[in-house]
Protein backbone atom coordinates (compact mmCIF):
# COMPACT_ATOMS: atom_id res chain seq x y z
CA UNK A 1 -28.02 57.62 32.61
CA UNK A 2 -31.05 55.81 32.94
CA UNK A 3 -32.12 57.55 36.34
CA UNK A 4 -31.65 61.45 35.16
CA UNK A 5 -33.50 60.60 31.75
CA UNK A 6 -36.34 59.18 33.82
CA UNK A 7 -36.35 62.33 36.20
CA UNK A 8 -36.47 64.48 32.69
CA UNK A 9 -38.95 62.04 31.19
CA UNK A 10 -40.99 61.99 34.27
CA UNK A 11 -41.29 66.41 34.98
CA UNK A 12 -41.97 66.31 31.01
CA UNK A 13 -44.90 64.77 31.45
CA UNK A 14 -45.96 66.80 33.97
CA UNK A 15 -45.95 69.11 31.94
CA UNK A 16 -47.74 67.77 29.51
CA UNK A 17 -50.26 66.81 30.95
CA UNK A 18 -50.65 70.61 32.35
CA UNK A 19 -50.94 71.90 28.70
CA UNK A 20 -53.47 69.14 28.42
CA UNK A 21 -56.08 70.69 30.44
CA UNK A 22 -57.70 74.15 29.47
CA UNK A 23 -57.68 75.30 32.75
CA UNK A 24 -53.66 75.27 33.61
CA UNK A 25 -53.23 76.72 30.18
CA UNK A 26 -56.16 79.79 31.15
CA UNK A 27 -54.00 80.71 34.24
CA UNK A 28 -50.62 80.55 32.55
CA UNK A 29 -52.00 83.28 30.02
CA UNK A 30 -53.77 84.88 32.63
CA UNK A 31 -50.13 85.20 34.52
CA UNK A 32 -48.37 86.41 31.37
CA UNK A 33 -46.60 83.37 30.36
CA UNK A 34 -47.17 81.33 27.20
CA UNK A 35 -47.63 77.79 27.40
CA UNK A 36 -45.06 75.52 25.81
CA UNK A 37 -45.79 74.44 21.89
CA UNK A 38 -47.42 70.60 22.85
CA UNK A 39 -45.77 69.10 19.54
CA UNK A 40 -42.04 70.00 20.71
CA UNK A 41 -42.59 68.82 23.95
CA UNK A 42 -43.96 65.39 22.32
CA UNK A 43 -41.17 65.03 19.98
CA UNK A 44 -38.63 65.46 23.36
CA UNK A 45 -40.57 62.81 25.04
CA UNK A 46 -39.98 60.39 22.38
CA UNK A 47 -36.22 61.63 22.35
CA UNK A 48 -35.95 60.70 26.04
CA UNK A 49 -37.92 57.32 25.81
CA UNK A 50 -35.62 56.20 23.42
CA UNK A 51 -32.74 56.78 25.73
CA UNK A 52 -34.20 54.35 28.41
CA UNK A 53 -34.39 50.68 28.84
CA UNK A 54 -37.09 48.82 27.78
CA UNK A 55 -38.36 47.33 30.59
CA UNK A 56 -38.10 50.72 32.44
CA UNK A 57 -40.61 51.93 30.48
CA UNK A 58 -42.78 49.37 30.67
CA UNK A 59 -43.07 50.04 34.10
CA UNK A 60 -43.15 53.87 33.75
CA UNK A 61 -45.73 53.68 31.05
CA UNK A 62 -47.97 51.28 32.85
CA UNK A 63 -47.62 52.91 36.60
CA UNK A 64 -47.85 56.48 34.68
CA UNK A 65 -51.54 55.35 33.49
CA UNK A 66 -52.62 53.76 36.52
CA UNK A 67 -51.60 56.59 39.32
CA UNK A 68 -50.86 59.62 37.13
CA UNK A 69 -46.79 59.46 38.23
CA UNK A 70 -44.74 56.60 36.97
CA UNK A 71 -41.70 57.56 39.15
CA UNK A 72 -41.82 58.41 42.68
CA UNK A 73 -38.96 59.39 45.50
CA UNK A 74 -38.11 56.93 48.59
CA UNK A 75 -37.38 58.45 52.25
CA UNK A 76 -36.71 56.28 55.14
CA UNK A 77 -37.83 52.81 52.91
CA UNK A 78 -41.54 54.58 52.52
CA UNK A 79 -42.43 54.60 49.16
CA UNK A 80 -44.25 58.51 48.55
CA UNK A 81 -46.50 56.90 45.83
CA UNK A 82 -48.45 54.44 48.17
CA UNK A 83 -46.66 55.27 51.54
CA UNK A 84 -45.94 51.26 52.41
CA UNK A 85 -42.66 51.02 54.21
CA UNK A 86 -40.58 48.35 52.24
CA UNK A 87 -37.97 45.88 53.68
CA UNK A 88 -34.40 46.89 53.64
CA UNK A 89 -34.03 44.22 50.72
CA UNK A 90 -36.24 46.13 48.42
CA UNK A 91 -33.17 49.05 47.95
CA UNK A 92 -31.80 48.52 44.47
CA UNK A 93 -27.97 47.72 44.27
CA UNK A 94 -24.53 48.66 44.60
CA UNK A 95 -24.61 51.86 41.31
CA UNK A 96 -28.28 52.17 40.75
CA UNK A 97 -30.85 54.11 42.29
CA UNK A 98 -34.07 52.44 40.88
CA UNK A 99 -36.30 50.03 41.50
CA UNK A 100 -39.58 49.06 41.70
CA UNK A 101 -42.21 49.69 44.69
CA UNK A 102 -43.40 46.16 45.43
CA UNK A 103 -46.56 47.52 46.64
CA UNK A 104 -47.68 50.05 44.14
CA UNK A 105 -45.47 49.07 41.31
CA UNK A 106 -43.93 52.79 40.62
CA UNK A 107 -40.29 53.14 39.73
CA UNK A 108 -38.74 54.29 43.31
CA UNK A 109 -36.11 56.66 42.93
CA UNK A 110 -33.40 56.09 45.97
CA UNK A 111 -31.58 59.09 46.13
């Protein structure tokens, strides 16, 4: 459950941050669509953080403020946050699909 919240939690704030800045917000209106009320979106985000484990979010929270993405994909052991191939040990276990980047320090999502 972890993983899919983090996915959610993770295009959420994308969004977010979006309806943040003045300019994304012109263009949606400009296109016809309205952007998203910012306080329902908020009040999901805390829905979906509570759902996580706490040292998950740790790392989200602190890679999310450092790089602007707290969760990243993996192809071919090459993290797409900082593009460092990783050794074959780095893959998380047998039933998860996270784990950390130990170059960057973004949650790498194995698929």
């Amino acid at each position: 459950m972890t993983e899919a919240t983090l996915l959610e939690l993770h295009d959420l704030d994308l969004q977010l941050a979006e309806a943040r800045e003045a300019a994304h917000v012109g263009k949606l209106k400009k296109l016809g669509f309205e952007p998203g009320e910012r306080l329902s979106l908020e009040r999901l985000r805390a829905r979906l953080l509570a759902g996580v484990e706490r040292r998950w979010v740790q790392h989200y929270e602190r890679a999310l403020q450092r790089y602007g993405r707290g969760l990243v994909a993996m192809r071919e052991r090459v993290c797409l946050g900082c593009f460092v191939t990783l050794p074959t040990s780095a893959s998380p276990g047998v039933g998860e699909s996270l784990t950390l980047c130990e170059s960057c320090g973004r949650i790498l999502y194995w698929r």
